[in-house]
N, C-alpha and C. Protein backbone atom coordinates (compact mmCIF):
# COMPACT_ATOMS: atom_id res chain seq x y z
N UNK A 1 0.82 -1.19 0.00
CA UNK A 1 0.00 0.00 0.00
C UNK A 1 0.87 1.26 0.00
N UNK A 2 2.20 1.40 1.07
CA UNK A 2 2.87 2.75 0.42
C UNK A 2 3.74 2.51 -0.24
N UNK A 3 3.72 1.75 -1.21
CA UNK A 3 4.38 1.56 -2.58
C UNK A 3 3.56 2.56 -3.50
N UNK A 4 2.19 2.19 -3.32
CA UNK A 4 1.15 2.28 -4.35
C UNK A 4 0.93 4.21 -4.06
N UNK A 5 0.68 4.18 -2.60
CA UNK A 5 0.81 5.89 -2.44
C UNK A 5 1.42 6.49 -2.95
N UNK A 6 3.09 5.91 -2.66
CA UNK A 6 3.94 6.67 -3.33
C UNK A 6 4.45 6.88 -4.70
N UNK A 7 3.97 6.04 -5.04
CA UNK A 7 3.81 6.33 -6.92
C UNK A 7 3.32 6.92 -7.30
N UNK A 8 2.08 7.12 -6.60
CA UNK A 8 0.83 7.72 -6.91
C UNK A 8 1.05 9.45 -6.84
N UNK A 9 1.78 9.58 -5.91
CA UNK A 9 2.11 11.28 -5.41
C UNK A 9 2.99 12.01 -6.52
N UNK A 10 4.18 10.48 -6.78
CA UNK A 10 5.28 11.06 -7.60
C UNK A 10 4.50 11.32 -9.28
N UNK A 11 3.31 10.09 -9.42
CA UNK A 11 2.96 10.33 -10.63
C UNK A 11 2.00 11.46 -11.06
N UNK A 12 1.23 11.82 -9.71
CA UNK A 12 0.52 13.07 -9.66
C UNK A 12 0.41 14.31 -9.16
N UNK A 13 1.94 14.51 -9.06
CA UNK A 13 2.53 15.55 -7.86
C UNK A 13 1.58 16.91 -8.95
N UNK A 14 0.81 17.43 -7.98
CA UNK A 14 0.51 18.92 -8.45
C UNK A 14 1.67 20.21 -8.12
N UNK A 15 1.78 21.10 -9.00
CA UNK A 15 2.44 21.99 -8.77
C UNK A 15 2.55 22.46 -7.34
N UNK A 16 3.65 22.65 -6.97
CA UNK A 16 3.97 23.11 -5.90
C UNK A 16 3.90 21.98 -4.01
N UNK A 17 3.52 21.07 -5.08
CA UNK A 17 3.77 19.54 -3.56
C UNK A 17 5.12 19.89 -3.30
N UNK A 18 5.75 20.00 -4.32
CA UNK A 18 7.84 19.48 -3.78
C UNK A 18 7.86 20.68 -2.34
N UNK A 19 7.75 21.53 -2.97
CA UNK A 19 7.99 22.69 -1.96
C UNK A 19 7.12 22.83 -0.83
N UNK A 20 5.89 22.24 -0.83
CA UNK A 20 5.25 22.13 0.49
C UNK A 20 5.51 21.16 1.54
N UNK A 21 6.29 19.86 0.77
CA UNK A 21 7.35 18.76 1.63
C UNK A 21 8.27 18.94 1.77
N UNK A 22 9.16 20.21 1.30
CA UNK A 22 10.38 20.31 0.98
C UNK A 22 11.28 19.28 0.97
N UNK A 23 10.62 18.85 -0.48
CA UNK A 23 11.66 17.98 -1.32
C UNK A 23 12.20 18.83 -2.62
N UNK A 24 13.57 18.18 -2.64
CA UNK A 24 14.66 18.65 -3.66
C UNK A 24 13.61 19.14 -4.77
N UNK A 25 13.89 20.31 -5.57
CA UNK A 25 13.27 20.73 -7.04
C UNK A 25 14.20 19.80 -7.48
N UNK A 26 13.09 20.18 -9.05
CA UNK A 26 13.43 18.74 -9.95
C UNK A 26 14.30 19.25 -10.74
N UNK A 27 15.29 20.15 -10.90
CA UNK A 27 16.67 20.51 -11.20
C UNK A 27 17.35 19.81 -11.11
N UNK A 28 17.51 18.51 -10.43
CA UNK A 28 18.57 17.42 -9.97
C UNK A 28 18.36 15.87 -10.54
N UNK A 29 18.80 15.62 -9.85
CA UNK A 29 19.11 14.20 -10.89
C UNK A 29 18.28 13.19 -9.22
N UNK A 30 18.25 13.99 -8.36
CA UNK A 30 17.53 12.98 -7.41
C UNK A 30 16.22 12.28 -7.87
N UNK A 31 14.95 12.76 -8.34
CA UNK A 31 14.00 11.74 -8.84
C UNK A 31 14.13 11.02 -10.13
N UNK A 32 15.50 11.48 -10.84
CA UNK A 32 15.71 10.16 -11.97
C UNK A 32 16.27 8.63 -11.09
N UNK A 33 17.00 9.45 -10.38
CA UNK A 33 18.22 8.61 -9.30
C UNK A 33 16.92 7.05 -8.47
N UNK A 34 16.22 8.17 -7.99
CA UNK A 34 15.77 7.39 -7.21
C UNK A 34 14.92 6.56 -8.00
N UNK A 35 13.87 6.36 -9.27
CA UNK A 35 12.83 5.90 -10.48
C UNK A 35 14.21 4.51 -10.73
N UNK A 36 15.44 5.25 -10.75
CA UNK A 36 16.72 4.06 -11.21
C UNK A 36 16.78 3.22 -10.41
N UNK A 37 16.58 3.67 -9.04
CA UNK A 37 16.81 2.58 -8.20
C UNK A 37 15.52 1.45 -7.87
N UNK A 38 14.19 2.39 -8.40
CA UNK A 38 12.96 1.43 -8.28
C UNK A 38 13.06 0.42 -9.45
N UNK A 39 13.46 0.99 -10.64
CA UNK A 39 13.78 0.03 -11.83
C UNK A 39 14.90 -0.84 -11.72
N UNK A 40 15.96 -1.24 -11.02
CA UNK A 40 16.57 -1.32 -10.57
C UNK A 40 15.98 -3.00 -10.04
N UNK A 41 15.67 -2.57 -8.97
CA UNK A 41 14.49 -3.26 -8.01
C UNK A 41 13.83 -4.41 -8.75
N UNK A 42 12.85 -3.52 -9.67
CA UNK A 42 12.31 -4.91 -10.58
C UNK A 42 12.75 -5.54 -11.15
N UNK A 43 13.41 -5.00 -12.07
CA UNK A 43 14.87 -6.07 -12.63
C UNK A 43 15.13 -7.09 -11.77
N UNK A 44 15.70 -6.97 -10.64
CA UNK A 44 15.85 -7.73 -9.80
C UNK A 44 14.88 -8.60 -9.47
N UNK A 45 13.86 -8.40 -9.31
CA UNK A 45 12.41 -8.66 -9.19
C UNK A 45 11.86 -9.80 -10.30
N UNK A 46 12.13 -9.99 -11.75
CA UNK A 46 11.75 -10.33 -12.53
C UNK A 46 13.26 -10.81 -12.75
N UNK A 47 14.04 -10.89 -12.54
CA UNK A 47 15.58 -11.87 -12.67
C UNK A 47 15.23 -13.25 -11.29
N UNK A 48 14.75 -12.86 -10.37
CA UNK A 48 14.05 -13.44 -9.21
C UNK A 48 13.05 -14.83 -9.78
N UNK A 49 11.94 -13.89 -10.54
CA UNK A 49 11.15 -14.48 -10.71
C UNK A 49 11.45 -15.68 -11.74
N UNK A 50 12.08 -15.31 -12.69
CA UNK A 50 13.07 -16.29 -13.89
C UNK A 50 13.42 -17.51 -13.05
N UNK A 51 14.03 -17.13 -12.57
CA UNK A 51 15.46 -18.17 -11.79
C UNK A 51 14.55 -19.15 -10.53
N UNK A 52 13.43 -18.58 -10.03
CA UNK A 52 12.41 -19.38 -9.30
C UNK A 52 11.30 -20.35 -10.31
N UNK A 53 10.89 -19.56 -11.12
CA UNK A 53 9.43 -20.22 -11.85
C UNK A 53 10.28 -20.90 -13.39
N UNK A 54 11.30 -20.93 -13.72
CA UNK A 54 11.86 -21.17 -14.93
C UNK A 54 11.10 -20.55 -15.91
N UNK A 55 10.25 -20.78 -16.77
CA UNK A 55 9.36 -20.36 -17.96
C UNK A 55 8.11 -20.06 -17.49
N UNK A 56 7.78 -20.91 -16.79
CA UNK A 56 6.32 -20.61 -16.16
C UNK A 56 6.13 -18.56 -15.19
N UNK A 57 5.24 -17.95 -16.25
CA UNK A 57 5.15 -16.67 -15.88
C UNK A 57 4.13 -16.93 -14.82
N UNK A 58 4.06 -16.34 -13.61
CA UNK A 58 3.44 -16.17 -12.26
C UNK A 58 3.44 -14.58 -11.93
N UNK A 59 3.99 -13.71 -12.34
CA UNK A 59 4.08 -12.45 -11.51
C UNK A 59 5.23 -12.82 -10.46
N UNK A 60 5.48 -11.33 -9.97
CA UNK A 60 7.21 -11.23 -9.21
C UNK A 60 6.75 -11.27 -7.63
N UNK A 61 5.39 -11.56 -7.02
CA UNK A 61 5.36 -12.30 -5.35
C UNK A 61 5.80 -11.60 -4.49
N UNK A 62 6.14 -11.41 -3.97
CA UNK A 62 6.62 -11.45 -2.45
C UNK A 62 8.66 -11.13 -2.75
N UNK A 63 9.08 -11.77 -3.34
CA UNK A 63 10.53 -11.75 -3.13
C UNK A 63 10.95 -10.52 -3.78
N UNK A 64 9.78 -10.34 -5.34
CA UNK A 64 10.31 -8.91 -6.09
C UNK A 64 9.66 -7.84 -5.53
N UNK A 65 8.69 -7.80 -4.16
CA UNK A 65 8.56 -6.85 -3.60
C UNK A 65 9.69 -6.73 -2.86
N UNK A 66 10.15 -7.50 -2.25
CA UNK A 66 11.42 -7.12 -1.48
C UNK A 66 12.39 -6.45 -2.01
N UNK A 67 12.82 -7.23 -3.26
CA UNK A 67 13.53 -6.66 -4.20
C UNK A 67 13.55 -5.05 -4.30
N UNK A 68 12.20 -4.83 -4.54
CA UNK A 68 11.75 -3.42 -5.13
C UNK A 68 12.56 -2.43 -3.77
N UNK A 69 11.55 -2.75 -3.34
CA UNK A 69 11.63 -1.81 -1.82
C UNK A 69 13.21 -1.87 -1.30
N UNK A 70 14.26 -2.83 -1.12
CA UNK A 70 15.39 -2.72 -0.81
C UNK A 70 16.01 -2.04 -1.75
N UNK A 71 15.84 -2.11 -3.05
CA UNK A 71 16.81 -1.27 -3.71
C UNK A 71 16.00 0.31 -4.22
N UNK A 72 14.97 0.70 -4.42
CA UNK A 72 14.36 2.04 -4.14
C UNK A 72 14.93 2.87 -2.91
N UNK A 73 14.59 1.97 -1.61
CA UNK A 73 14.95 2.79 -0.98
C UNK A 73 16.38 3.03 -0.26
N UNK A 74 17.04 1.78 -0.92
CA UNK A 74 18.58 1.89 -0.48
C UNK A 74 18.85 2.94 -1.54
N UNK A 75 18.52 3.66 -2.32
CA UNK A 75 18.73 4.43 -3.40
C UNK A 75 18.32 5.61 -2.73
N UNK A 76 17.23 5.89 -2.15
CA UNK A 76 16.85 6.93 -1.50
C UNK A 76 17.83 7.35 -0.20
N UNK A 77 18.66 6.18 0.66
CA UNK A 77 19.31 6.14 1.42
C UNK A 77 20.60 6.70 1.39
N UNK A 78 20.86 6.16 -0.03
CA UNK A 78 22.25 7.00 -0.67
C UNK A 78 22.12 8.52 -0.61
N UNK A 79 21.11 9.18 -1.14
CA UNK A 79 20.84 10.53 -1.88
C UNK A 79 21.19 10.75 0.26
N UNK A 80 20.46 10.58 1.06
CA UNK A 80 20.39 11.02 2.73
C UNK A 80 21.84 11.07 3.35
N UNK A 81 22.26 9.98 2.97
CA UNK A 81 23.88 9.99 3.70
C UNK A 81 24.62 10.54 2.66
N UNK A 82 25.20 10.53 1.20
CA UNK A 82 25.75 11.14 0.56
C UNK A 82 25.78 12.27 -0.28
N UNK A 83 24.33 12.89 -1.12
CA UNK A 83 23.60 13.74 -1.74
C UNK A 83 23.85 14.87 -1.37
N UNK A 84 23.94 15.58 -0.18
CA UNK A 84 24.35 16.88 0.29
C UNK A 84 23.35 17.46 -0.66
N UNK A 85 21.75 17.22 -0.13
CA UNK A 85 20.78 17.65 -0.42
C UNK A 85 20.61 18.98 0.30
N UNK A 86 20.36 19.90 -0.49
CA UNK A 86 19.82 21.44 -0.10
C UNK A 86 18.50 21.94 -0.05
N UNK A 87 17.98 20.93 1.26
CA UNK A 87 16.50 21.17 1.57
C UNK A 87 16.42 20.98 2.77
N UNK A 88 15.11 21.77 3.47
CA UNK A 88 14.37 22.42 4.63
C UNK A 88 14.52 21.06 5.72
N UNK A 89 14.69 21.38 6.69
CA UNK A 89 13.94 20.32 7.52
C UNK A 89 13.07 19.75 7.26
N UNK A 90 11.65 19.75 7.40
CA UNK A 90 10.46 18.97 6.88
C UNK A 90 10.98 18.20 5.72
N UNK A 91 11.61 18.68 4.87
CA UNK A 91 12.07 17.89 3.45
C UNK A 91 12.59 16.61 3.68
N UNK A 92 13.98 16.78 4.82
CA UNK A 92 14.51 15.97 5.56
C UNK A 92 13.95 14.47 6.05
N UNK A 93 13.02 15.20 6.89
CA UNK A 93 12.26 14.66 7.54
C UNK A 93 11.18 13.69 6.94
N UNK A 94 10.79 14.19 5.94
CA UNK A 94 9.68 13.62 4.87
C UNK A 94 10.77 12.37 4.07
N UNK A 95 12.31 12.70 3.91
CA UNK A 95 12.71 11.69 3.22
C UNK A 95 13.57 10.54 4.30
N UNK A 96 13.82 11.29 5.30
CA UNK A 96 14.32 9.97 6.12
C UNK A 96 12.52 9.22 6.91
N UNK A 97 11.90 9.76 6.75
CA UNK A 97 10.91 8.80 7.27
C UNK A 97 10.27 7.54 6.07
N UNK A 98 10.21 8.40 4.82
CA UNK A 98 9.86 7.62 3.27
C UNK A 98 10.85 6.17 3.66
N UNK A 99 12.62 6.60 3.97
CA UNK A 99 13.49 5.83 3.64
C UNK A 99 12.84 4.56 4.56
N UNK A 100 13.09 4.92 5.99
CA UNK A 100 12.88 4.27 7.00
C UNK A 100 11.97 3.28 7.00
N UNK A 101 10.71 3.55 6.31
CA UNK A 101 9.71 3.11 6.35
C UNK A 101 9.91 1.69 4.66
N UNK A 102 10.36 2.21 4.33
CA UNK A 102 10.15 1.37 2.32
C UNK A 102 11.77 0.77 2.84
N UNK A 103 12.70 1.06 3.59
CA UNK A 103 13.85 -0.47 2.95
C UNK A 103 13.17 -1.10 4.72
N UNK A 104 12.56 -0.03 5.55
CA UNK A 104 11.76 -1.51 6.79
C UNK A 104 11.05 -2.23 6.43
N UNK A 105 10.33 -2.47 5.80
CA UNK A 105 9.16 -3.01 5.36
C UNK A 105 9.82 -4.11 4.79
N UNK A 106 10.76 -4.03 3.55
CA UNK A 106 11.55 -4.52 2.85
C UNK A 106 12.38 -6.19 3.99
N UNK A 107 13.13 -5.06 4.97
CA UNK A 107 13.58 -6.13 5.53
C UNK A 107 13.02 -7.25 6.47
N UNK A 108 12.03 -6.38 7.44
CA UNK A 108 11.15 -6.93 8.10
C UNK A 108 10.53 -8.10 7.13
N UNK A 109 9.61 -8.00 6.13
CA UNK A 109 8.85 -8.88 5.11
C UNK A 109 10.24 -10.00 5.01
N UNK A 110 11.37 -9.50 4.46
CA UNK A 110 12.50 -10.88 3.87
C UNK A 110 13.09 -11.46 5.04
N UNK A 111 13.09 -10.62 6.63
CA UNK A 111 13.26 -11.67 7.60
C UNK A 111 12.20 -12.82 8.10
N UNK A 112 11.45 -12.24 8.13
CA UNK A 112 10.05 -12.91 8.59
C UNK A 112 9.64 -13.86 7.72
N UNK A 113 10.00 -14.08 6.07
CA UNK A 113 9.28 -15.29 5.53
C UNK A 113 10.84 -15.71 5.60
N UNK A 114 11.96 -15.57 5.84
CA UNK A 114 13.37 -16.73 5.98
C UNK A 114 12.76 -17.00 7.31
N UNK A 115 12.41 -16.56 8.45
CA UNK A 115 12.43 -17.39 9.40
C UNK A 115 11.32 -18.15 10.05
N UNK A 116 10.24 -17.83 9.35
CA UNK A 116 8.61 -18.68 9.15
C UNK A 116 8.69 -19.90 8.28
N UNK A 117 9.84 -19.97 7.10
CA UNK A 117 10.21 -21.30 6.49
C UNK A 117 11.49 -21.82 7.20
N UNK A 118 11.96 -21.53 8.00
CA UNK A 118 12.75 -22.65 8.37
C UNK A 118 12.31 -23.58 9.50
């Protein structure tokens, strides 16, 4: 579900959202950066799914959500610790909570089904 939100915001951001979250203007290479790291993700996601189902198409489950979400938001994680982003507090705040929340989910979900199957 905040997969789906958050697509949803980035795909329907009305004028002037960035600056009311203070997130980076789109002058930068941060929302290509980060779209790279969601694509990224699925790749992974659908290299996953190959190497599990052989030929047989099923959709990418559970593992290429993990997929997704670990590398989106380890991408988003990068831009926080290295990016020397030039935005507001709230901006901050809005992206270390996004992060926190999309590679937790991520790990929580891939610990919990390794240790429910063993």
């Amino acid at each position: 579900m905040i997969n789906l939100i958050l697509g949803l915001l980035l795909v329907l951001i009305p004028a002037g959202i960035l600056e009311y979250f203070g997130l980076p203007p789109t002058n930068s290479y941060f929302y290509s950066s980060i779209l790279g790291g969601v694509i990224i993700g699925i790749g992974v996601a659908l290299g996953l799914e190959l190497l599990r189902n052989g030929r047989r198409f099923r959709g990418l489950g559970l593992a290429g959500a993990i997929a997704i979400n670990l590398c989106g938001g380890g991408t988003l994680l990068y831009w926080l610790f290295f990016g020397k982003l030039e935005i507001p507090l709230n901006g901050s705040i809005t992206l270390w909570i996004l992060a926190i929340l999309v590679v937790g989910i991520g790990l929580v979900v891939l610990f919990r089904k390794y240790w429910m199957e063993e």
